[in-house]
Protein backbone atom coordinates (compact mmCIF):
# COMPACT_ATOMS: atom_id res chain seq x y z
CA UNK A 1 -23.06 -7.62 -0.26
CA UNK A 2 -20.33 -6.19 1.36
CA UNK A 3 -18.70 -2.92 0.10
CA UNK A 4 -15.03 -4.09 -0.98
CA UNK A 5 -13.77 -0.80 -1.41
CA UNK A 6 -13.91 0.86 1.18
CA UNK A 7 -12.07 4.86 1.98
CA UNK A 8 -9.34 3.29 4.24
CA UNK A 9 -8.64 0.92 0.99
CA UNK A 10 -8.48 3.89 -1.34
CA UNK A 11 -6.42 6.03 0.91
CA UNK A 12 -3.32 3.50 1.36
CA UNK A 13 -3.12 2.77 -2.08
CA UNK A 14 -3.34 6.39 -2.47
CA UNK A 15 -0.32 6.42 0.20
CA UNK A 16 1.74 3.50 -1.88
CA UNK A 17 1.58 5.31 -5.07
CA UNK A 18 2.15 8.08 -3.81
CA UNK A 19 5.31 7.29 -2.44
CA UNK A 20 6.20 5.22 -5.36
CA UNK A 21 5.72 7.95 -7.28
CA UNK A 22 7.25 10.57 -5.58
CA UNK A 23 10.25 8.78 -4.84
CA UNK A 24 10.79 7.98 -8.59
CA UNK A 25 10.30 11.33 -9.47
CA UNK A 26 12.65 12.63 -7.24
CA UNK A 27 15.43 10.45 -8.73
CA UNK A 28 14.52 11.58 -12.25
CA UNK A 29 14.39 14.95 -10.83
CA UNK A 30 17.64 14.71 -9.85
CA UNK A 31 19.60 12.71 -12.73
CA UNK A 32 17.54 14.86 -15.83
CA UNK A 33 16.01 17.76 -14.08
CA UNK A 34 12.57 16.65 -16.02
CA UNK A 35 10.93 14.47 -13.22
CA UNK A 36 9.50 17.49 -11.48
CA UNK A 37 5.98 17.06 -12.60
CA UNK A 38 6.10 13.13 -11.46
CA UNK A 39 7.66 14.66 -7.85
CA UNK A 40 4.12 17.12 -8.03
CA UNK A 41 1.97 14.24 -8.81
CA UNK A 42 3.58 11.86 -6.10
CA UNK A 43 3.61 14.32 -3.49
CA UNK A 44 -0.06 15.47 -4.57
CA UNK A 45 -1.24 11.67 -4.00
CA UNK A 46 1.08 10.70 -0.91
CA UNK A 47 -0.51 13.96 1.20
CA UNK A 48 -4.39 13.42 -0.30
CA UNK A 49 -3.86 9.28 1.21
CA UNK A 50 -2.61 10.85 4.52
CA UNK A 51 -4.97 13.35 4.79
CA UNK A 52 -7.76 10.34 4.15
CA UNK A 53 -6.03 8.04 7.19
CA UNK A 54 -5.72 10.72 9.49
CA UNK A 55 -9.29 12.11 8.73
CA UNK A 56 -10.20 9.61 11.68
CA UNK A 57 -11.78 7.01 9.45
CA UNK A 58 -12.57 4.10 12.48
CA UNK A 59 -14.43 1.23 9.87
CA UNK A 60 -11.98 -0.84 7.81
C-alpha cells in the first residue's frame, strides 16, 4: 500500500488553514479587537506549512 498522506500533503493543508485562518482572524481582529488569538493560531500554522514546503521535501 501506498502511503496517502504524505508531508507535502500535510504541509499545504497546513498552508490553506493557515491562511484561512489567519485571514479571518485578522478581520475579527480588526472589527472586535478579540480575534487576536485566531490571527496567533493562523499565522502559527501558515509559517509551520511553509517551513514544511521549503524544507526541500522532493517526493510528492
Amino acid at each position: 500500500m501506498r502511503r496517502n498522506v504524505t508531508e507535502f500533503r500535510i504541509a499545504l493543508a497546513l498552508v490553506v488553514a493557515g491562511s484561512l485562518t489567519a485571514s479571518a482572524g485578522g478581520v475579527l481582529y480588526s472589527v472586535h479587537e478579540r480575534g487576536f488569538p485566531a490571527l496567533a493560531s493562523g499565522l502559527a500554522l501558515l509559517t509551520t506549512g511553509l517551513v514544511m514546503l521549503g524544507s526541500g521535501v522532493r517526493r510528492r
